[in-house]
Structure formats: structure tokens, C-alpha cells
N, C-alpha and C. Protein backbone atom coordinates (compact mmCIF):
# COMPACT_ATOMS: atom_id res chain seq x y z
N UNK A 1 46.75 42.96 -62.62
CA UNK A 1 46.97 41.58 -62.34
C UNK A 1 46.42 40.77 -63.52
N UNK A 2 47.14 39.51 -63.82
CA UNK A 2 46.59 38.75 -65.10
C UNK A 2 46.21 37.82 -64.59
N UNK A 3 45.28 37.18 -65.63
CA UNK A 3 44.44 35.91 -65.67
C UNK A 3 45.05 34.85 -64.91
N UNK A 4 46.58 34.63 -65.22
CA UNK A 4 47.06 33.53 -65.07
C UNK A 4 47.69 33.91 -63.56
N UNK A 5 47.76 35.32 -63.09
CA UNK A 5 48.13 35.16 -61.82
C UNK A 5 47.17 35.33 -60.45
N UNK A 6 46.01 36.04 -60.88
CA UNK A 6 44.74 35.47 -60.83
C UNK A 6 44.34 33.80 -60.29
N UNK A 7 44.33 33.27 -61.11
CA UNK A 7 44.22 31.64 -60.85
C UNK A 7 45.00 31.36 -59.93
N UNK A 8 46.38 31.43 -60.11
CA UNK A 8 46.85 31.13 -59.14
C UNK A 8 46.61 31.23 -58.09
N UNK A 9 46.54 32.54 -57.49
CA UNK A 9 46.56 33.18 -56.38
C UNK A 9 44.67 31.91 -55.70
N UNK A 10 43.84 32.39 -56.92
CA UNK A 10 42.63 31.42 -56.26
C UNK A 10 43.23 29.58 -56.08
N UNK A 11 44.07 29.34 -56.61
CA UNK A 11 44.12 27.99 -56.36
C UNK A 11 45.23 27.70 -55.07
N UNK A 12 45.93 28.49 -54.98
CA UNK A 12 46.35 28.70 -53.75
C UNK A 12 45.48 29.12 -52.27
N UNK A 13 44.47 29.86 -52.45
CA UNK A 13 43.33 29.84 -51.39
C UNK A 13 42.48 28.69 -51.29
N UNK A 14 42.18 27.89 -52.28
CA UNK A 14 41.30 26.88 -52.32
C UNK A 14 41.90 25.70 -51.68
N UNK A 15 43.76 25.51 -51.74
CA UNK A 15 44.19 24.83 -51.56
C UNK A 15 44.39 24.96 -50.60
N UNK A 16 44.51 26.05 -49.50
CA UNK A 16 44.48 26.15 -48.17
C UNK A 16 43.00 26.12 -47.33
N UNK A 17 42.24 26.03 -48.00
CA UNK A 17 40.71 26.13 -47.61
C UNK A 17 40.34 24.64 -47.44
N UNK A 18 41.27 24.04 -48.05
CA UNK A 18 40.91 22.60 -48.36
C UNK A 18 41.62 21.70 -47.19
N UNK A 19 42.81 22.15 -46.50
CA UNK A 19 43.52 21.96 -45.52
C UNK A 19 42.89 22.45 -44.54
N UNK A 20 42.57 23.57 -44.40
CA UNK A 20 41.33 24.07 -43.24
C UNK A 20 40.38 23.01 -42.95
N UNK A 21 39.46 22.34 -43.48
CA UNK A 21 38.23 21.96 -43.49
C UNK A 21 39.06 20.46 -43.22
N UNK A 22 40.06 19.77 -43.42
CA UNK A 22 40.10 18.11 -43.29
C UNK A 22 40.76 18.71 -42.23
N UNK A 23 41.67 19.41 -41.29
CA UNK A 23 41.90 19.82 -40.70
C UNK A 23 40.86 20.01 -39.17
N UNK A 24 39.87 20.87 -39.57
CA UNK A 24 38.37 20.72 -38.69
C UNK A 24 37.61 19.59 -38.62
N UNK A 25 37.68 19.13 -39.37
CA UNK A 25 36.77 17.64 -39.55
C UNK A 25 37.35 16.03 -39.03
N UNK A 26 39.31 16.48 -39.14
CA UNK A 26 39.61 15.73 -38.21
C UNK A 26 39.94 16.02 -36.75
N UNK A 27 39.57 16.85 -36.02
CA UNK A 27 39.27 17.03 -34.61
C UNK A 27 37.98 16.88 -34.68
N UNK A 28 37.26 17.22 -35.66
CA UNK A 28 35.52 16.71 -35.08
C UNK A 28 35.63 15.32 -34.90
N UNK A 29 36.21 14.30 -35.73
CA UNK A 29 36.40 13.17 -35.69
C UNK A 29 36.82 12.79 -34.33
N UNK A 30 37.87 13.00 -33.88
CA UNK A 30 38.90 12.75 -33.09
C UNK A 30 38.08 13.21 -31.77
N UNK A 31 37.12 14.21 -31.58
CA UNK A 31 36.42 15.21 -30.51
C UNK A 31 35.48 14.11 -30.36
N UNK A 32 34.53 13.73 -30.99
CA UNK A 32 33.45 12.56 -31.30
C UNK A 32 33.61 11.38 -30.75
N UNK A 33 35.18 10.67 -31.15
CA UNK A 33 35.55 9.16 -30.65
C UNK A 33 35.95 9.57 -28.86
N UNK A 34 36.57 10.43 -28.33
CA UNK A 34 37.01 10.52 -27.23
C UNK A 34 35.53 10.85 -26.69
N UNK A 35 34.79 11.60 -26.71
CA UNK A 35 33.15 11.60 -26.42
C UNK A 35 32.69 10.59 -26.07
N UNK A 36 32.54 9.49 -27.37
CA UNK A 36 31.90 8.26 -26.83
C UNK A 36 32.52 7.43 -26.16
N UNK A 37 33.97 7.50 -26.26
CA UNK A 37 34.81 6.75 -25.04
C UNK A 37 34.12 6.88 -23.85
N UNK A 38 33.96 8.07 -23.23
CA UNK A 38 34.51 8.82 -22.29
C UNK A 38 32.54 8.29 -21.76
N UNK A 39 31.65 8.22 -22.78
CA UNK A 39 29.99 8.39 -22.36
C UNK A 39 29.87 6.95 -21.87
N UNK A 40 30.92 6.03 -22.67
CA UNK A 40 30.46 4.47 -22.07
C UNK A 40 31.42 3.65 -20.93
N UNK A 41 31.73 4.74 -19.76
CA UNK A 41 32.38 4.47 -18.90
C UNK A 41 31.40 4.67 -17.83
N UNK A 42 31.33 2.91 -16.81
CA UNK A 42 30.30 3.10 -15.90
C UNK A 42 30.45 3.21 -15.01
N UNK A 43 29.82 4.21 -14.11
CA UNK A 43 29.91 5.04 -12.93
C UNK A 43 29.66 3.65 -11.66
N UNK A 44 31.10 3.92 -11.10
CA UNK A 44 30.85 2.88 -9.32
C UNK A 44 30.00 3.28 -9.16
N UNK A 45 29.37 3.85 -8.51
CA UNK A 45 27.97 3.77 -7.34
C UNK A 45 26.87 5.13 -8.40
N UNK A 46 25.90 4.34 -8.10
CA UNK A 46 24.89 5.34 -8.69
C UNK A 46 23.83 5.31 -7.09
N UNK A 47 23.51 6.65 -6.79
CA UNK A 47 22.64 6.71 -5.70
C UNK A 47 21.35 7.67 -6.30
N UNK A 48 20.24 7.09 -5.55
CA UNK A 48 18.89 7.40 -5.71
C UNK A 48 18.46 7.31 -4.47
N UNK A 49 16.80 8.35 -3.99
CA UNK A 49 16.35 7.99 -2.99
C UNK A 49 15.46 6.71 -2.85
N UNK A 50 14.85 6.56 -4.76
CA UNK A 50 14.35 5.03 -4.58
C UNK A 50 14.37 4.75 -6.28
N UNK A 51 14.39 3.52 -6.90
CA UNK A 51 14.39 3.34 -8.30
C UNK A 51 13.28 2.33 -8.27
N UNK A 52 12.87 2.32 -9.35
CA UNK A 52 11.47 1.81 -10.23
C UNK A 52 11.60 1.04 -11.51
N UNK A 53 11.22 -0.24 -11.37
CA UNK A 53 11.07 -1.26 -12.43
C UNK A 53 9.65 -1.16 -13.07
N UNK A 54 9.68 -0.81 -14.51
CA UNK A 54 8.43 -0.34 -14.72
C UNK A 54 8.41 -1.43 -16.32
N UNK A 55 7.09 -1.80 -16.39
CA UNK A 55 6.61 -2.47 -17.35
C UNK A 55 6.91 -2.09 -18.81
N UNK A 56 6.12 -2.90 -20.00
CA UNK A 56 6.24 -1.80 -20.87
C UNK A 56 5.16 -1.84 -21.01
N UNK A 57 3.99 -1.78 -20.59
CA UNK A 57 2.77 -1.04 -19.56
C UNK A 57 2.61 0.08 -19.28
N UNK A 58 3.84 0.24 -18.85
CA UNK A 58 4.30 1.67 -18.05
C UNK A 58 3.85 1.20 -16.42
N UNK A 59 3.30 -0.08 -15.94
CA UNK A 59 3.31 -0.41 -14.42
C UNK A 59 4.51 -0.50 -14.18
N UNK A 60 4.05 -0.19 -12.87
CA UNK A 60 5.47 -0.11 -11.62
C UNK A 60 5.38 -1.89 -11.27
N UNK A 61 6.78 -2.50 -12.20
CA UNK A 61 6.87 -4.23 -11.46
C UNK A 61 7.63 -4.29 -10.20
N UNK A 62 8.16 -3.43 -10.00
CA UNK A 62 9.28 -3.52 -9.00
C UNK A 62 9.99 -2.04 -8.21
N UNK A 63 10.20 -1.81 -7.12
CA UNK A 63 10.81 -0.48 -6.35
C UNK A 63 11.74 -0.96 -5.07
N UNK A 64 12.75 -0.08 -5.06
CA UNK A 64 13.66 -0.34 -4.43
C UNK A 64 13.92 1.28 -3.62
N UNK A 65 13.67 1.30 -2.18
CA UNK A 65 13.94 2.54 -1.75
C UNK A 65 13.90 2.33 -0.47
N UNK A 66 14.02 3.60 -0.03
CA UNK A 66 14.11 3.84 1.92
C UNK A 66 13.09 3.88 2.30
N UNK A 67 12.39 2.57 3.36
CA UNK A 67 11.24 3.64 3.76
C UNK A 67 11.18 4.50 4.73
N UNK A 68 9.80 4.65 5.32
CA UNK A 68 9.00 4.97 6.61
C UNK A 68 9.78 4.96 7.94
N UNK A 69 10.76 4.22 7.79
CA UNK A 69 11.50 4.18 8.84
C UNK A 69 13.30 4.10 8.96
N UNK A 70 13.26 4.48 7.56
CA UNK A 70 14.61 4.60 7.06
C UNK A 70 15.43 3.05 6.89
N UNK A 71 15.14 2.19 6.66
CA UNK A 71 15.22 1.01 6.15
C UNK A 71 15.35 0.63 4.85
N UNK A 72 15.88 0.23 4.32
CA UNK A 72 16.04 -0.18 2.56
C UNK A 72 14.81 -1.63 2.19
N UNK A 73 14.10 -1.24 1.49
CA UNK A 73 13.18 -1.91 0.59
C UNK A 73 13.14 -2.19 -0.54
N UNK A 74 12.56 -3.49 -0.84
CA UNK A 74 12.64 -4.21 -2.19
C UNK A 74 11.46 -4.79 -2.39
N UNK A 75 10.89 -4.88 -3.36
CA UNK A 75 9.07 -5.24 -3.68
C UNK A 75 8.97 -5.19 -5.67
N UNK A 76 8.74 -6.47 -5.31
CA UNK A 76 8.36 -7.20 -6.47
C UNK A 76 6.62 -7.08 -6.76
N UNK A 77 6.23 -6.52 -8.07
CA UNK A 77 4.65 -6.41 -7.82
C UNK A 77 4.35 -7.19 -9.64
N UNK A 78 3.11 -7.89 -9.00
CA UNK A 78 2.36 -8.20 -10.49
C UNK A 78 1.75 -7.46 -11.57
N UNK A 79 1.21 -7.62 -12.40
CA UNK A 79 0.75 -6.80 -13.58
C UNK A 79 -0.78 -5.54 -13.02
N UNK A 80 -1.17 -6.50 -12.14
CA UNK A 80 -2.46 -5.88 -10.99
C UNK A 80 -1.81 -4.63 -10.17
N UNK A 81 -0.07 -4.73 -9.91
CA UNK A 81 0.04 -3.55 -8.93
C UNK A 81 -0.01 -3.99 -7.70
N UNK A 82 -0.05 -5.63 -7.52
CA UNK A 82 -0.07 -6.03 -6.10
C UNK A 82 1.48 -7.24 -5.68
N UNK A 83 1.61 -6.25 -4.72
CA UNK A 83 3.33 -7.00 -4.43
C UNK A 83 3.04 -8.46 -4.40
N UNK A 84 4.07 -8.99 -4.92
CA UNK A 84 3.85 -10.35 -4.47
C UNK A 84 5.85 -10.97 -4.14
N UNK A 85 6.20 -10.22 -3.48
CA UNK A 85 7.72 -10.17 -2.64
C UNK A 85 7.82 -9.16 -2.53
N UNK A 86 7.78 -8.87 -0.89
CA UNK A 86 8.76 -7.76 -0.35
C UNK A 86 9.72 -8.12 0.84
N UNK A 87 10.73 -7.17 0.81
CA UNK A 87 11.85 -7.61 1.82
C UNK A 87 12.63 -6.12 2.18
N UNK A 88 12.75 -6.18 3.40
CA UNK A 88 13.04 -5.16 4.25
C UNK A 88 14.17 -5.39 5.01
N UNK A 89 15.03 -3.83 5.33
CA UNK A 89 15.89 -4.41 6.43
C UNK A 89 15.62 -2.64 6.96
N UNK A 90 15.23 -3.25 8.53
CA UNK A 90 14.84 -2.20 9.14
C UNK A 90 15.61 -1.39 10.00
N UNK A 91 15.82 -0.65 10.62
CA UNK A 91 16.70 0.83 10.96
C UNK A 91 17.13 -0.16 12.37
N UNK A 92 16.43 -0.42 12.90
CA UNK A 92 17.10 -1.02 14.08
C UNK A 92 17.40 -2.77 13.98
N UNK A 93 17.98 -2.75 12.47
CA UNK A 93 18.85 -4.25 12.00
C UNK A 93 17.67 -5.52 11.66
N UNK A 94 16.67 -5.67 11.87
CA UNK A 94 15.58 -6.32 11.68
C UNK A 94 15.60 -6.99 9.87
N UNK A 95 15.10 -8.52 9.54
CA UNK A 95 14.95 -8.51 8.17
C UNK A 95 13.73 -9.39 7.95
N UNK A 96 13.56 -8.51 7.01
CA UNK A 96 11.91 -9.38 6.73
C UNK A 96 11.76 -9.66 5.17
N UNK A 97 11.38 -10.85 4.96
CA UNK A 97 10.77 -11.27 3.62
C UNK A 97 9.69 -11.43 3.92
N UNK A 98 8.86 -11.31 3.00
CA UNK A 98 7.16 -11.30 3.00
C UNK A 98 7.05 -11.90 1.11
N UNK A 99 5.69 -12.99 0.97
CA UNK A 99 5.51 -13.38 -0.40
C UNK A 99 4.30 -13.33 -0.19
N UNK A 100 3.48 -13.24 -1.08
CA UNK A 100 2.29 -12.78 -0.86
C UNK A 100 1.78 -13.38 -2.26
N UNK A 101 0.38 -13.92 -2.32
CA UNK A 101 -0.14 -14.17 -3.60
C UNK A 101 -0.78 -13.02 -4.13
N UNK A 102 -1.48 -13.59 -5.27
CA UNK A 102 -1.55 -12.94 -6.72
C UNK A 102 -2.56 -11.47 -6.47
N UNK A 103 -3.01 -11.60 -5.15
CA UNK A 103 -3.79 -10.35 -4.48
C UNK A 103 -3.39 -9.66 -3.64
N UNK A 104 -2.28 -10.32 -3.54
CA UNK A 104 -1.50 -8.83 -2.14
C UNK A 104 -1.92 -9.25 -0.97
N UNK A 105 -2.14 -10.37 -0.67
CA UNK A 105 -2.34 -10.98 0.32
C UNK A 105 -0.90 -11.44 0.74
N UNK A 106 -0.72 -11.93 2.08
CA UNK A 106 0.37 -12.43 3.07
C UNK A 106 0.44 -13.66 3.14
N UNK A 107 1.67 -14.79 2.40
CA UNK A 107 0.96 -16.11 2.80
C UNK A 107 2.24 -16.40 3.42
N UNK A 108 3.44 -16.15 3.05
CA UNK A 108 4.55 -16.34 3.63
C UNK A 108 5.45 -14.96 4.42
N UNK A 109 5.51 -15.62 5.76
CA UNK A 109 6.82 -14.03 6.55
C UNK A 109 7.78 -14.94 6.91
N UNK A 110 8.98 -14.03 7.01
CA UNK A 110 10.37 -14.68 7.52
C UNK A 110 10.83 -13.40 8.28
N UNK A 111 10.88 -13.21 9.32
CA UNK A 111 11.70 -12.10 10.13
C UNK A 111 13.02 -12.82 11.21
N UNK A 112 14.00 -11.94 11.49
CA UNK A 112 15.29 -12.23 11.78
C UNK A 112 15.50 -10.91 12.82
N UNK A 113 16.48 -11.27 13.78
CA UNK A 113 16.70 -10.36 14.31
C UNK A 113 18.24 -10.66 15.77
N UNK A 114 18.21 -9.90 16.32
CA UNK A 114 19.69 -10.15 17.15
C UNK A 114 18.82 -11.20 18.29
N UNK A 115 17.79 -11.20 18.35
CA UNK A 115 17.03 -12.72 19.86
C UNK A 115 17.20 -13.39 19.11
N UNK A 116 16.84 -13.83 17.44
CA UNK A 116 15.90 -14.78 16.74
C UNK A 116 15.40 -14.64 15.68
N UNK A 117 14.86 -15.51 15.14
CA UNK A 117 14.18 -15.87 13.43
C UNK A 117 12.54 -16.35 13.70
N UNK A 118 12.28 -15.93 12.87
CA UNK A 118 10.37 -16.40 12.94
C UNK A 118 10.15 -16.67 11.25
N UNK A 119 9.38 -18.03 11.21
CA UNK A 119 8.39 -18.02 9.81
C UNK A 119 7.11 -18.35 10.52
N UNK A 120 6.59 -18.05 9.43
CA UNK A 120 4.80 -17.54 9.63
C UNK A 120 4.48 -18.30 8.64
N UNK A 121 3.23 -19.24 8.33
CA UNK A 121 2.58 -19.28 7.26
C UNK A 121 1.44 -18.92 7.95
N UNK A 122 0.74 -18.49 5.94
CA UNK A 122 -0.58 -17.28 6.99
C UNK A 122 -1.90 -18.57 6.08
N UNK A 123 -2.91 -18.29 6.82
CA UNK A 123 -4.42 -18.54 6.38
C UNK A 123 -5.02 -17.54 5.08
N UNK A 124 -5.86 -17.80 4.74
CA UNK A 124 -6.96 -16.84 3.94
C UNK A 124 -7.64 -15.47 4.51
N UNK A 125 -7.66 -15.52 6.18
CA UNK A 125 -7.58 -14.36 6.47
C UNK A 125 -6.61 -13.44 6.94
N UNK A 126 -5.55 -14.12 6.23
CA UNK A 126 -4.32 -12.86 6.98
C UNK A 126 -3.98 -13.59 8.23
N UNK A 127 -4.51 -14.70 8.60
CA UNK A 127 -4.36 -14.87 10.16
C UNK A 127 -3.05 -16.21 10.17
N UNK A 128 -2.01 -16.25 10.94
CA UNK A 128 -0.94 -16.91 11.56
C UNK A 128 -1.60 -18.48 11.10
N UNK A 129 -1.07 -19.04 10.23
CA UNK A 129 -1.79 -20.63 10.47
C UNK A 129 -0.34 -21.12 11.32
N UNK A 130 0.65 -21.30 10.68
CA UNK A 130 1.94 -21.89 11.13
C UNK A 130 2.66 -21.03 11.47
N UNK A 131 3.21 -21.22 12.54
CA UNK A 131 4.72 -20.16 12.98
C UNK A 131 5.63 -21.11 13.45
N UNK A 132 6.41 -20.57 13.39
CA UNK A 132 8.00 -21.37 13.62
C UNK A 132 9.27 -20.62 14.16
N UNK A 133 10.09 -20.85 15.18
CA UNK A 133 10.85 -19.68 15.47
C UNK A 133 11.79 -20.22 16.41
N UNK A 134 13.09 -19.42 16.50
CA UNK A 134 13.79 -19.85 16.99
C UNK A 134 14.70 -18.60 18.48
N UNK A 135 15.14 -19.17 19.59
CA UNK A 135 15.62 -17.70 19.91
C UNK A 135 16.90 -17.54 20.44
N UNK A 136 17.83 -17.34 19.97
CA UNK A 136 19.28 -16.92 20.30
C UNK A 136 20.13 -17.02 22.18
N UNK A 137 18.85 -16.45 22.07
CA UNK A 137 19.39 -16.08 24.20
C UNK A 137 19.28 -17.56 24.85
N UNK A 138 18.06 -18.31 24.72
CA UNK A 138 18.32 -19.22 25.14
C UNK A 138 18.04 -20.81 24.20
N UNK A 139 18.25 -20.38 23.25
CA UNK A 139 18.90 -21.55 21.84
C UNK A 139 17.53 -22.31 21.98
N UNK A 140 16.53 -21.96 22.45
CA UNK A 140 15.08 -22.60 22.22
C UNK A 140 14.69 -22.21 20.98
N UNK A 141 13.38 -23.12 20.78
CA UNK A 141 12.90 -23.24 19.30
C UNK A 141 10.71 -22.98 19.93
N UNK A 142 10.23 -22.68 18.48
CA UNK A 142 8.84 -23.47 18.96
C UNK A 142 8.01 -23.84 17.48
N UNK A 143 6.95 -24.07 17.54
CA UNK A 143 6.29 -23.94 16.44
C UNK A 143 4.62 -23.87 17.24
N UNK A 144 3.75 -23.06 15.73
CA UNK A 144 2.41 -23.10 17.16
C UNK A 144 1.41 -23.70 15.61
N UNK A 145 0.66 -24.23 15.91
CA UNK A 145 -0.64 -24.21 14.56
C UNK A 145 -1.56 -23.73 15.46
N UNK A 146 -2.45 -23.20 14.40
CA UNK A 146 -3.64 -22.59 14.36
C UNK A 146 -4.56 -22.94 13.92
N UNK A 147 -5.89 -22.67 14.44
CA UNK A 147 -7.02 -22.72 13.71
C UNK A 147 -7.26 -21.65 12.74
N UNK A 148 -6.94 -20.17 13.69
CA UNK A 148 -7.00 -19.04 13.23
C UNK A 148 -6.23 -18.13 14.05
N UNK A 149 -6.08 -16.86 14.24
CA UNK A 149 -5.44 -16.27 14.84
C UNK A 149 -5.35 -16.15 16.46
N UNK A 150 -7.28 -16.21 16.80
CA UNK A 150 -7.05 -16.23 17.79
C UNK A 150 -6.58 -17.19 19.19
N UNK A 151 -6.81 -18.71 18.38
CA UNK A 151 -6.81 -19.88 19.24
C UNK A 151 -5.62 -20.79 18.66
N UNK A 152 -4.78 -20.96 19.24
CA UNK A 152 -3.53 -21.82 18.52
C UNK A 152 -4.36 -23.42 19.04
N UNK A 153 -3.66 -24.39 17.86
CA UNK A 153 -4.66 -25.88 18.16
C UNK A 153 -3.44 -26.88 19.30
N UNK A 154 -2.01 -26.37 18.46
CA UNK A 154 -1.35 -26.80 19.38
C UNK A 154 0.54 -25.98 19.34
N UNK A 155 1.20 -25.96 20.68
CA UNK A 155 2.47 -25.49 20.60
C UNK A 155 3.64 -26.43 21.11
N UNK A 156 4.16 -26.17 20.53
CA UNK A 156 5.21 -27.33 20.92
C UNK A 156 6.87 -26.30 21.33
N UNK A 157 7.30 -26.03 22.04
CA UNK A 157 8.63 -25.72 22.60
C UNK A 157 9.41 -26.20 23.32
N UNK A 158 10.55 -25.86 22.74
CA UNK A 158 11.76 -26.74 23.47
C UNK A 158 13.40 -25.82 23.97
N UNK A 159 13.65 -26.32 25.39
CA UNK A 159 14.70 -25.08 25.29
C UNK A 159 16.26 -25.71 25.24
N UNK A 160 17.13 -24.60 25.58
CA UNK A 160 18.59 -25.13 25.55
C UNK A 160 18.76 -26.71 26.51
N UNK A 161 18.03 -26.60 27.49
CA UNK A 161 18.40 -27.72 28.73
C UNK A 161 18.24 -28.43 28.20
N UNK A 162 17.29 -29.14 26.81
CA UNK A 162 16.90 -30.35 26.47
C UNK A 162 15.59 -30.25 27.48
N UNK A 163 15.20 -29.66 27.67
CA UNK A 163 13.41 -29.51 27.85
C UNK A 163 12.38 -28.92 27.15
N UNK A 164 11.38 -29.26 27.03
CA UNK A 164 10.39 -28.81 26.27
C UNK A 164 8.91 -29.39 26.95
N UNK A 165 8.06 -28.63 25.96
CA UNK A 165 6.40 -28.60 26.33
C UNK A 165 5.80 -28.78 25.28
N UNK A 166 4.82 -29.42 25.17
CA UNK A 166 3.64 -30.14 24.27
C UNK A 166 2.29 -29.37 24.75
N UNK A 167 1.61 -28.60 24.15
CA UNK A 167 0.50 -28.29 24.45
C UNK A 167 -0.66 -28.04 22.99
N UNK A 168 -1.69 -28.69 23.69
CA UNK A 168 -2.80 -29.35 22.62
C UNK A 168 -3.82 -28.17 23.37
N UNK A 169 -4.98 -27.75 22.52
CA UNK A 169 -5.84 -26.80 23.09
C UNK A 169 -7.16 -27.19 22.27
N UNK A 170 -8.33 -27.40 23.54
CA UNK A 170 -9.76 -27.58 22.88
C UNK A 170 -10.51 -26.29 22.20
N UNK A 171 -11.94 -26.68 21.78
CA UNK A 171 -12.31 -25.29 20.75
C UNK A 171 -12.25 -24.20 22.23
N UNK A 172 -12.53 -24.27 23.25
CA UNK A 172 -12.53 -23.05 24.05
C UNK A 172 -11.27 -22.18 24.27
N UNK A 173 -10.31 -23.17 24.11
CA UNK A 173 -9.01 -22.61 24.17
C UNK A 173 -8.21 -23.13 25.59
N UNK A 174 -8.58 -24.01 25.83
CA UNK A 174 -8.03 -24.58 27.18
C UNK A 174 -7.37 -25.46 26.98
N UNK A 175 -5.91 -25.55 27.66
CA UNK A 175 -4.72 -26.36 26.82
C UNK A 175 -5.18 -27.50 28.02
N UNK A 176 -4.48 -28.71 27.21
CA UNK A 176 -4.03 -29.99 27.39
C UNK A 176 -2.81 -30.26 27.38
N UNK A 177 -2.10 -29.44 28.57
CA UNK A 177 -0.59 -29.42 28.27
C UNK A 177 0.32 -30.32 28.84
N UNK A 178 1.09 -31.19 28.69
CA UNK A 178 2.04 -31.70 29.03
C UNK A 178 3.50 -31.23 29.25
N UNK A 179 3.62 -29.94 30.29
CA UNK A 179 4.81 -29.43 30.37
C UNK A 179 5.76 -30.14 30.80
N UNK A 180 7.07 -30.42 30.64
CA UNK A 180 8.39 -30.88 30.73
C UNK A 180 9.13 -30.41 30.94
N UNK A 181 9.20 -28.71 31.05
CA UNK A 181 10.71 -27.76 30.86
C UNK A 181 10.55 -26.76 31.72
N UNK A 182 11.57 -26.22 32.06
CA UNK A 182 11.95 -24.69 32.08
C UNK A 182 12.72 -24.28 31.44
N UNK A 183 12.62 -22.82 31.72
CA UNK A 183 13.48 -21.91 31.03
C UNK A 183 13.23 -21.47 29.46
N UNK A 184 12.35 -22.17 28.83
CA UNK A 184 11.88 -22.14 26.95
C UNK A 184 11.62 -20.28 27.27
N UNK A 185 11.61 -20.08 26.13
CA UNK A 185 11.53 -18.54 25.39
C UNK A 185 10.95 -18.69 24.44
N UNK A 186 10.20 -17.80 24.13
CA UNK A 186 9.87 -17.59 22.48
C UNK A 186 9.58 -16.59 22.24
N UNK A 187 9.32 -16.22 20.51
CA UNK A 187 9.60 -15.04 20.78
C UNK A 187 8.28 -14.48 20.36
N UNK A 188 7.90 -13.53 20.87
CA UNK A 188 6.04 -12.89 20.55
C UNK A 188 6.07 -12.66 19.14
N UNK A 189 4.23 -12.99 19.35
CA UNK A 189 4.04 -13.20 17.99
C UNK A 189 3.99 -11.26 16.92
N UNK A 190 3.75 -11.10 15.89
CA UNK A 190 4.07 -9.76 15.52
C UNK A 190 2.76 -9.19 15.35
């Protein structure tokens, strides 16, 4: 074989070697773009048993999951780790918001339900100052203040008939009531 057919023969392999490789490199290309197509397509429903909003701290600000009673939960927490919003909806249809200050304390509740609705404002000890509520069955309302938990100062309810009751209570706890109604409902306290 000679020099010159030699060459050839190599420039003929090189020249197919060279078609090989843009050949491979454009399906890598082509393999690559359909890849990232295909990676930035977002999935309908993503399910978890609970997800986590986390600082860049690395604190937990926020969780969203099932609880204790198979209910879906949501809770907002401060840099301390202490909720300050949570809200629930509970297995037997129930909904609750809760806000709480900067210690994880309770100052605001809102619960709902198939009787009725209740807000709460709370005291410094956790204890009921204001409640407020309303009840479905018989379209009565009330509100109670407090001193503290155990002695309400005064309640006021009113029912569907257009009747209602006024009651004022001394430090012993003995009302001064001016009843007016029947039939009022309300709904117990939690």
C-alpha cells in the first residue's frame, strides 16, 4: 500500500469519525433540552404527611400537617419557636383560629361549628376575658366579660323570639339578673 493511499484511506476514517462525534453530541444536545423541558413541568398535587417552613436559621417558621386527630393544621411560629397563628379544621368539621402573642400565649380564639361560632378574647392568664357567640338552632347570640375565668362580671343573651337577659354579677358571684326571655341557648364555654 502507498503513502498516498494510505492518507487517504486515514482521511476517510477521520472524516467519518468526525460525523460520529457531531452526530453523538447532537442527541446529547437534543437528550439535554427535552430533559429540562420535561424537569420544569409542575406536578398538580404534591402530597405530604406534613411540610415545614424553615428559616434561614434553620427554625421551623411554619408547619402544615394532620394532626392528633386527623384534622389538617396550619401554625405560624416566631423566631423563639412559639406559634403565634394556628388554625385547625377538625375530623368532626370543627374550625379554629387561635393568635397568640410573642410567647405562645392565647389572646385570640375563633371556633365554628354546625350549632355555632364563638370568639374568645383571653386575659394574661390564659383565662376567657371576652367571649362572644352565636348559635344556629335557635339564632341566639351572647357575650359574657370576665374578671377571670372563674366569675363572669356580666352576660348578656338574646334569643330568636326577640328575648333576651341582662345579667350583672357581684365579687361573690351572685347575679343581678334581669331576665326577659326564653328559650336563649348558648353555647358552652371550651
Amino acid at each position: 500500500m502507498s503513502d498516498a493511499s494510505r492518507i487517504e484511506s486515514l482521511e476517510t476514517q477521520v472524516r467519518a469519525l468526525k460525523q460520529m462525534l457531531f452526530g453523538v453530541l447532537a442527541l446529547v444536545v437534543v437528550g439535554g433540552l427535552v430533559a429540562a423541558t420535561t424537569l420544569q413541568n409542575v406536578p398538580d398535587v404534591i402530597q405530604s404527611k406534613k411540610f415545614e417552613l424553615v428559616s434561614a436559621k434553620g427554625n421551623v417558621v411554619g408547619e402544615f400537617h394532620v394532626d392528633e386527630h386527623g384534622g389538617g393544621s396550619f401554625s405560624l411560629h416566631n423566631n423563639d419557636g412559639n406559634e403565634v397563628i394556628g388554625m385547625n379544621a377538625k375530623k368532626n368539621g370543627r374550625g379554629f383560629l387561635g393568635i397568640h402573642d410573642q410567647h405562645g400565649k392565647p389572646r385570640v380564639r375563633m371556633y365554628s361549628d354546625s350549632v355555632g361560632a364563638k370568639v374568645q378574647l383571653m386575659n394574661n392568664r390564659d383565662g376567657q376575658l371576652i367571649a362572644m357567640g352565636g348559635n344556629m338552632e335557635s339564632n341566639g347570640s351572647m357575650w359574657f366579660f370576665r374578671k377571670s375565668d372563674e366569675m363572669p362580671l356580666c352576660t348578656i343573651l338574646s334569643s330568636s323570639d326577640g328575648g333576651g337577659t341582662v345579667a350583672t354579677y357581684n365579687t361573690d358571684g351572685v347575679t343581678d339578673s334581669l331576665p326577659a326571655s326564653t328559650g336563649a341557648k348558648n353555647l358552652t364555654d371550651e
